[in-house]
C-alpha atoms as a PDB file:
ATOM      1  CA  UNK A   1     170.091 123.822 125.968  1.00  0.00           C
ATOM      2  CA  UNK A   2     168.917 126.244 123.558  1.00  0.00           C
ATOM      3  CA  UNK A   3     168.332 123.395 120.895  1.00  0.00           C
ATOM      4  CA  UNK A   4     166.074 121.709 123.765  1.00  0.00           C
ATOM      5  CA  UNK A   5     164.062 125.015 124.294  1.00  0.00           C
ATOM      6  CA  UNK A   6     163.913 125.085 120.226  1.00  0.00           C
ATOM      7  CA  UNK A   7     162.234 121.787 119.944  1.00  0.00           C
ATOM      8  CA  UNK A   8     159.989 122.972 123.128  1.00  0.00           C
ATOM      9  CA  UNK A   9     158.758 125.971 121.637  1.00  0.00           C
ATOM     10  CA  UNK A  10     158.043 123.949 118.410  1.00  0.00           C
ATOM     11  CA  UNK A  11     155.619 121.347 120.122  1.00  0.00           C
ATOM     12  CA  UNK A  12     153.923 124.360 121.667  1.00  0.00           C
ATOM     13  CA  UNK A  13     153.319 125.644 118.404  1.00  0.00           C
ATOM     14  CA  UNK A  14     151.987 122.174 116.806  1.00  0.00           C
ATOM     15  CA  UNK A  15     149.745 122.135 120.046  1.00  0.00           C
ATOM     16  CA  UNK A  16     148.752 125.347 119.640  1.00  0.00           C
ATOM     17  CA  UNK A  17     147.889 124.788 115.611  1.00  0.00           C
ATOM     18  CA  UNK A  18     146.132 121.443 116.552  1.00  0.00           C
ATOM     19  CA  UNK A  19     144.249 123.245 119.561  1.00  0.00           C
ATOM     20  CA  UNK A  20     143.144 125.972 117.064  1.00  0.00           C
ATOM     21  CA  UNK A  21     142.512 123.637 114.391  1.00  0.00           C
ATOM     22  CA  UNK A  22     139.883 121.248 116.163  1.00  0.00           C
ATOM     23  CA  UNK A  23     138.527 125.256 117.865  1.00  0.00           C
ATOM     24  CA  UNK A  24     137.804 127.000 114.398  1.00  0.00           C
ATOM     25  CA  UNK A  25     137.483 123.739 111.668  1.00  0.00           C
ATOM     26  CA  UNK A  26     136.083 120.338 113.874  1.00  0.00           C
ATOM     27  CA  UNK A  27     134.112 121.825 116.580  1.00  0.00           C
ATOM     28  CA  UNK A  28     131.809 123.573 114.012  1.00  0.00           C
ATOM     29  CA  UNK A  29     131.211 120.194 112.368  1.00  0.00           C
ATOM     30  CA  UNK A  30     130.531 118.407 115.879  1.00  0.00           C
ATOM     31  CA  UNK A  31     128.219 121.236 116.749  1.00  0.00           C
ATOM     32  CA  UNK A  32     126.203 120.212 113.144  1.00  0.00           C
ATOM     33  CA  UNK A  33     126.067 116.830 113.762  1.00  0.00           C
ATOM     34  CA  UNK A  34     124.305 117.190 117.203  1.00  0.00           C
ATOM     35  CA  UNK A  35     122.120 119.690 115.366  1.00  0.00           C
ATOM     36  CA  UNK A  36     121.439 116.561 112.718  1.00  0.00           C
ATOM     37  CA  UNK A  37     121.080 114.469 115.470  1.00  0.00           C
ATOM     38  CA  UNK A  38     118.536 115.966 117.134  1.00  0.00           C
ATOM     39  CA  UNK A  39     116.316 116.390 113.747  1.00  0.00           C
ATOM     40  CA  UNK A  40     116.667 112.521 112.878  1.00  0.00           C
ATOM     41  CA  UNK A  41     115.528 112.512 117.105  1.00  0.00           C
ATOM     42  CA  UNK A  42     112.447 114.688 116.746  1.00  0.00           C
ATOM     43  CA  UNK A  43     111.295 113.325 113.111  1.00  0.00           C
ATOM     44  CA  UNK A  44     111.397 109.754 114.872  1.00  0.00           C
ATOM     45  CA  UNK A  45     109.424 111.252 118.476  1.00  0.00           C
ATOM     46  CA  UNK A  46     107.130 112.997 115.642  1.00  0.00           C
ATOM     47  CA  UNK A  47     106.573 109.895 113.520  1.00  0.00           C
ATOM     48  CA  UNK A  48     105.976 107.358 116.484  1.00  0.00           C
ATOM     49  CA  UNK A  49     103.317 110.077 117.495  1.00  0.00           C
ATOM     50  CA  UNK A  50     101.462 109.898 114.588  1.00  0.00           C
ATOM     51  CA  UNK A  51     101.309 106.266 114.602  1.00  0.00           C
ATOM     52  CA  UNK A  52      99.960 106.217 118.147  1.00  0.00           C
ATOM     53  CA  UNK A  53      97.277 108.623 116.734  1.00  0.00           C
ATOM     54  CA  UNK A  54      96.255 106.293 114.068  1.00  0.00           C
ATOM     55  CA  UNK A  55      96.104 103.185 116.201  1.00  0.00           C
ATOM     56  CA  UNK A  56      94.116 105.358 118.664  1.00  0.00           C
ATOM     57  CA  UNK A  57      91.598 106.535 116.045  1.00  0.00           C
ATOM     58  CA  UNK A  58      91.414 102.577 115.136  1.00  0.00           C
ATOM     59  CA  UNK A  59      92.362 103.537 111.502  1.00  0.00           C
ATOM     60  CA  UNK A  60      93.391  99.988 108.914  1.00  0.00           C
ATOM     61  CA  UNK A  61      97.150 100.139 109.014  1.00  0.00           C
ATOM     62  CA  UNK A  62      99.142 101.364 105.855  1.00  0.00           C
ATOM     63  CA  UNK A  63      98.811  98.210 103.338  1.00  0.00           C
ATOM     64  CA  UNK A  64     102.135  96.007 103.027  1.00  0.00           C
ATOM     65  CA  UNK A  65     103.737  95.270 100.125  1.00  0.00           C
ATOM     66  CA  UNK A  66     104.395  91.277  98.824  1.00  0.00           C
ATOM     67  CA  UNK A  67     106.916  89.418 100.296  1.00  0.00           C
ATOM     68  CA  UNK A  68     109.114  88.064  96.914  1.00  0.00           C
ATOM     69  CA  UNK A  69     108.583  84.833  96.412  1.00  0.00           C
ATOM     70  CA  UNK A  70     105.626  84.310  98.751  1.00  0.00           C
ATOM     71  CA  UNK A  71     102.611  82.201  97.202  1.00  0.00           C
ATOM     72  CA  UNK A  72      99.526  84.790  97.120  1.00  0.00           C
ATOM     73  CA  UNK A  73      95.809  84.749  96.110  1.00  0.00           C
ATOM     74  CA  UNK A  74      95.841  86.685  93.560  1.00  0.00           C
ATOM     75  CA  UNK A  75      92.676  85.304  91.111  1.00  0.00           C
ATOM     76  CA  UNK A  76      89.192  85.364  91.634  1.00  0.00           C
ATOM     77  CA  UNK A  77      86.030  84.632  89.624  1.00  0.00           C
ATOM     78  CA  UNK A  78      82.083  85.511  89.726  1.00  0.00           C
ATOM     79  CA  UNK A  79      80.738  82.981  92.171  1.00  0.00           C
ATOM     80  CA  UNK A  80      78.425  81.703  89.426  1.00  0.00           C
ATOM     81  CA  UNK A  81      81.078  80.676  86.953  1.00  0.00           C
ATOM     82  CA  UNK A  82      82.898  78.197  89.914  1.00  0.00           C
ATOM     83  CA  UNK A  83      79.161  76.672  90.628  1.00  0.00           C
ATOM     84  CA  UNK A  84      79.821  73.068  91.676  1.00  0.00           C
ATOM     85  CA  UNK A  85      78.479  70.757  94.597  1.00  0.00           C
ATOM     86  CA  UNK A  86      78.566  72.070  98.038  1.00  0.00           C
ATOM     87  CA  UNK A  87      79.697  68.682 100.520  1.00  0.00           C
ATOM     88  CA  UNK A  88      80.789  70.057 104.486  1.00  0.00           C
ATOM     89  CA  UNK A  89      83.913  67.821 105.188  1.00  0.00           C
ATOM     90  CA  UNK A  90      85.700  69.698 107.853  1.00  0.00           C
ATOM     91  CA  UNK A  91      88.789  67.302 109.557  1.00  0.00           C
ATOM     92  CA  UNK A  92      91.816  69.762 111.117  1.00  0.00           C
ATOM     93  CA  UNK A  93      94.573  67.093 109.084  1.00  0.00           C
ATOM     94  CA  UNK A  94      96.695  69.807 107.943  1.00  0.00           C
ATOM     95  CA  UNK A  95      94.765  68.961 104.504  1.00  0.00           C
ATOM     96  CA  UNK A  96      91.898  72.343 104.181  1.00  0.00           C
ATOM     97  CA  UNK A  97      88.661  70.943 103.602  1.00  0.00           C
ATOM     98  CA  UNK A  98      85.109  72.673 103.088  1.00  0.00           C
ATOM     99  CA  UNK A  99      83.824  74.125 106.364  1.00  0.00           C
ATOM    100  CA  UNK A 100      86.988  75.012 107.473  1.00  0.00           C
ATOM    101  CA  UNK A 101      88.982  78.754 107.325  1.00  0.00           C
ATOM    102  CA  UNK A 102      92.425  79.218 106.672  1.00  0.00           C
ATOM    103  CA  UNK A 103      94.446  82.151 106.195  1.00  0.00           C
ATOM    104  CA  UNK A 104      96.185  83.322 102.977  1.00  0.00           C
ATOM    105  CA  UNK A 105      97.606  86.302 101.479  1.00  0.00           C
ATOM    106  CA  UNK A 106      95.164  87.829  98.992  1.00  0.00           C
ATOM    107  CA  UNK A 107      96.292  90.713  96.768  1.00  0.00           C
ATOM    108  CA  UNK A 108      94.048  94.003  96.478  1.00  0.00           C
ATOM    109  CA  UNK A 109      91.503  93.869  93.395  1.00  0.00           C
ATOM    110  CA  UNK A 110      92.442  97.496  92.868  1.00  0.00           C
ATOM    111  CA  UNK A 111      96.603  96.984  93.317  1.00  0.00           C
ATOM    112  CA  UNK A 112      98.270  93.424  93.091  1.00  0.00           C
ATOM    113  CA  UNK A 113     101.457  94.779  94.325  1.00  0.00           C
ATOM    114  CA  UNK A 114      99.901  94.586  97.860  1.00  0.00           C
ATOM    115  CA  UNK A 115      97.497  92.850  99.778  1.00  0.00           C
ATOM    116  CA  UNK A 116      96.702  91.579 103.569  1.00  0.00           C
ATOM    117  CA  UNK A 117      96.675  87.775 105.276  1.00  0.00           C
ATOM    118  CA  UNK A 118      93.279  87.507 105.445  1.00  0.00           C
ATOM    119  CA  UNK A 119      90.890  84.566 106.820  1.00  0.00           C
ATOM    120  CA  UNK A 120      89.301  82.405 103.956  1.00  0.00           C
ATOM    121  CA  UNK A 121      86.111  80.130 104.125  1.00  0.00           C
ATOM    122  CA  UNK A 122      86.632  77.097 101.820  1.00  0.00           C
ATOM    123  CA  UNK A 123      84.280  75.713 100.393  1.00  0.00           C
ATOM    124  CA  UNK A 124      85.364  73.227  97.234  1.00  0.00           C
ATOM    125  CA  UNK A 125      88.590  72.792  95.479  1.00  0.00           C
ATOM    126  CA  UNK A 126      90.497  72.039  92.037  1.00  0.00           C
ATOM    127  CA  UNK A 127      93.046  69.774  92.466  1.00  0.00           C
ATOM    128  CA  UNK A 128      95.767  71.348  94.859  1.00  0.00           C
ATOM    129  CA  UNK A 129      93.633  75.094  94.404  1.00  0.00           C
ATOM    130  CA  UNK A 130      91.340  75.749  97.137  1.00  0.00           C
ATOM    131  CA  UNK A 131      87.931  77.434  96.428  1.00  0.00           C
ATOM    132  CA  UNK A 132      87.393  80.404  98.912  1.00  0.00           C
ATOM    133  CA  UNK A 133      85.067  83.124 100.046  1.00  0.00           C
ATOM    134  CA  UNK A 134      86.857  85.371 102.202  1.00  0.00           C
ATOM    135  CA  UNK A 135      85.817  87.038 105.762  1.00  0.00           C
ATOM    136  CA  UNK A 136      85.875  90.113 106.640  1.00  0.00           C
ATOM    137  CA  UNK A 137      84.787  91.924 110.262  1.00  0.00           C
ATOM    138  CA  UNK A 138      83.867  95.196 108.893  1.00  0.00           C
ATOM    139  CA  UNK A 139      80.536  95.918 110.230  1.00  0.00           C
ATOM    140  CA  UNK A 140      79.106  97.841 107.232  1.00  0.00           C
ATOM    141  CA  UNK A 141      78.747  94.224 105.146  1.00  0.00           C
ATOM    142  CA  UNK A 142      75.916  93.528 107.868  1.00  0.00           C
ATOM    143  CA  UNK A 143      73.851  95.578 105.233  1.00  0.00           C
ATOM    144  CA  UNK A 144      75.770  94.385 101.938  1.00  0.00           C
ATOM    145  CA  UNK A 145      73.503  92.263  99.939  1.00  0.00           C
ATOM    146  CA  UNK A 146      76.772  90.283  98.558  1.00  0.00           C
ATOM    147  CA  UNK A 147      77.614  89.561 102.103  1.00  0.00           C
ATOM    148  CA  UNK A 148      76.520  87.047 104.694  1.00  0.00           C
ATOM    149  CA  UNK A 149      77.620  87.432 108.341  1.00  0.00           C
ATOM    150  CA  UNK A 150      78.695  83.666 110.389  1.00  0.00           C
ATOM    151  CA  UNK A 151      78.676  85.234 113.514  1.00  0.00           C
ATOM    152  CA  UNK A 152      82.376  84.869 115.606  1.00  0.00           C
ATOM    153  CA  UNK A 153      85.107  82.134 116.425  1.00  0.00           C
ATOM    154  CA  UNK A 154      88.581  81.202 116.738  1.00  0.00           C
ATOM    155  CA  UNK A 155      89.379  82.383 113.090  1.00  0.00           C
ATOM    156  CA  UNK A 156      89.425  86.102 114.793  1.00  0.00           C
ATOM    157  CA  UNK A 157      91.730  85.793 117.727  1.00  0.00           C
ATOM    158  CA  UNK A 158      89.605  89.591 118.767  1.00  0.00           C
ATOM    159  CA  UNK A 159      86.372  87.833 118.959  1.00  0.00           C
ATOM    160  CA  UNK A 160      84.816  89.449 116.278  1.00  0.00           C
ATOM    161  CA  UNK A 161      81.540  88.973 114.283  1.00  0.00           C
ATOM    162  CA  UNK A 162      82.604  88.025 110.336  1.00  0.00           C
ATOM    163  CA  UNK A 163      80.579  87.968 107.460  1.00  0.00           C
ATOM    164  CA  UNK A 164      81.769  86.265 104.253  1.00  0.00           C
ATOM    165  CA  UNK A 165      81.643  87.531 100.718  1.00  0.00           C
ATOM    166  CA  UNK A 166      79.324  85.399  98.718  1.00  0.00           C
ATOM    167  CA  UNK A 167      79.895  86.831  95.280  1.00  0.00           C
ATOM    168  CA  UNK A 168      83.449  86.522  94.121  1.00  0.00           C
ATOM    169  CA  UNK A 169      85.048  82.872  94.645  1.00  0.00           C
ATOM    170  CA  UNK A 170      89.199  82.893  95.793  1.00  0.00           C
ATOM    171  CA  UNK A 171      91.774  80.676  93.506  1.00  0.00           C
ATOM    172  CA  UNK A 172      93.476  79.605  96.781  1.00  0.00           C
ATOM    173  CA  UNK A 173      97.122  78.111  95.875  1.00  0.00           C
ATOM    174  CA  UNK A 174      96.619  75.375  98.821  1.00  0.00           C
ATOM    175  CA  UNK A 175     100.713  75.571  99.508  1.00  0.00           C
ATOM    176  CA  UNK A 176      99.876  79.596 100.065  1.00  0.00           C
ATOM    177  CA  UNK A 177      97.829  78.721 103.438  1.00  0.00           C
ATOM    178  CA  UNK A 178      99.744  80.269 106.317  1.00  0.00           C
ATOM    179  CA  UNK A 179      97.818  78.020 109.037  1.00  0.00           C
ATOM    180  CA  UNK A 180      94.619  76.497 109.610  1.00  0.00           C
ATOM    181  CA  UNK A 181      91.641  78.880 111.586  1.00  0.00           C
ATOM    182  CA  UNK A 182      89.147  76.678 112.521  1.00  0.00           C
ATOM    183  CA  UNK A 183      85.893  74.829 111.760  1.00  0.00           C
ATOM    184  CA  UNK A 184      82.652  76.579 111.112  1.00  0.00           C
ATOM    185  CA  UNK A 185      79.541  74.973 112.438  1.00  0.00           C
ATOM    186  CA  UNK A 186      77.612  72.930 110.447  1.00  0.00           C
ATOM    187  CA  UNK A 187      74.219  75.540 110.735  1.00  0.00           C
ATOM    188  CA  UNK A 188      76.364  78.200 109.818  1.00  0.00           C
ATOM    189  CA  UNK A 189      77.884  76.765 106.592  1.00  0.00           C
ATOM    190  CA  UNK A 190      74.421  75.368 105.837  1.00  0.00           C
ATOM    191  CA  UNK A 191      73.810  79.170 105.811  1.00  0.00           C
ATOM    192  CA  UNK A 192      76.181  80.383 103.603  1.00  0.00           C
ATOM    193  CA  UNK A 193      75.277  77.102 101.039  1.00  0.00           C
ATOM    194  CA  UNK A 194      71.912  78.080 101.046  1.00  0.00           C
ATOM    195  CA  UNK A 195      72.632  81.511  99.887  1.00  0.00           C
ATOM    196  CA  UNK A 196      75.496  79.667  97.029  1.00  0.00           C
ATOM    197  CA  UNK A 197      72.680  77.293  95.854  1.00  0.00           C
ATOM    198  CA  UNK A 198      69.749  79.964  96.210  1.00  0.00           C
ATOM    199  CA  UNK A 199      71.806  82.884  94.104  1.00  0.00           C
ATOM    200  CA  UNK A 200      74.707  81.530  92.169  1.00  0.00           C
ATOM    201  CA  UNK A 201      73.792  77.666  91.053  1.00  0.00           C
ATOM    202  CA  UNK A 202      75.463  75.905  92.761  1.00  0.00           C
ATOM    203  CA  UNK A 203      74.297  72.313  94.117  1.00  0.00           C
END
């Protein structure tokens, strides 16, 4: 009997220790992590605010980095120095002709490591390297000499008014095309090869 109320009294105890134990030395720690928790929560609520603010404001995104191994355009040249004959062969064959715009990646003159998908006119080619002027729908190249605007079509799913850049010419690796855009009208491209012919030589 009094060995049974021994061993009792001696689970009490390891209760007891236990009980204080997870009291004085875990709780603390639990009490810290729901503190950590709740930073982590309101850095997150804080940081989806900002980008809400941004989007709002209708600021560019931050630029993204180069996926490895993904084919870029990365090279480009003085329009003048890629002068050649102008011929508008558009046909949607999955082969990019001139007077049609695909999209590529195309690295940032000013940092290689990153760079946008951006919407490319073609207009020649080298082999399997597509010549390109790319598009832009920034409204401030409506005033930009080296720019000429093509109005809007399906290459901008917003329905935006492009202009293309006439003076540097895009190295376009032809397997870096991400999908075809669409065909510009033959008026418009006549445009644009006017302006090639007129101010950089070409024929």
């Amino acid at each position: 009997m009094a060995s049974a109320r021994k061993s009792q009294w001696k689970t009490f105890q390891r209760f007891t220790e236990n009980l204080g134990n997870l009291v004085f030395n875990e709780a603390p720690k639990v009490v810290r992590q729901l503190q950590n928790s709740q930073t982590v929560l309101q850095e997150l609520q804080r940081a989806v605010k900002i980008t809400a603010n941004i989007m709002a404001m209708g600021l560019p995104p931050p630029p993204q980095e180069i996926a490895a191994g993904r084919p870029v355009t990365s090279t480009s040249f003085p329009t003048a120095q890629r002068a050649r004959k102008l011929v508008y062969a558009p046909d949607l064959d999955g082969r990019a002709n001139p007077g049609e715009i695909v999209w590529t990646w195309v690295v940032y003159e000013d940092d290689p490591t990153r760079g946008e998908d951006r919407p490319v006119l073609v207009v020649g080619r080298n082999r399997n390297v597509l010549l390109g002027l790319m598009l832009s729908s920034r409204e401030d190249h409506a005033t930009d000499r080296d720019w000429v605007g093509i109005g809007s079509g399906d290459w901008d799913y917003e329905g935006r008014q492009s202009w293309v850049r006439l003076d540097r010419v895009l190295d376009v690796p032809e397997e870096s095309i991400r999908r075809e855009g669409a065909i510009v009208p033959r008026d418009i491209f006549d445009v644009v090869a006017a302006r090639l012919r007129t101010e950089y030589s070409w024929r």
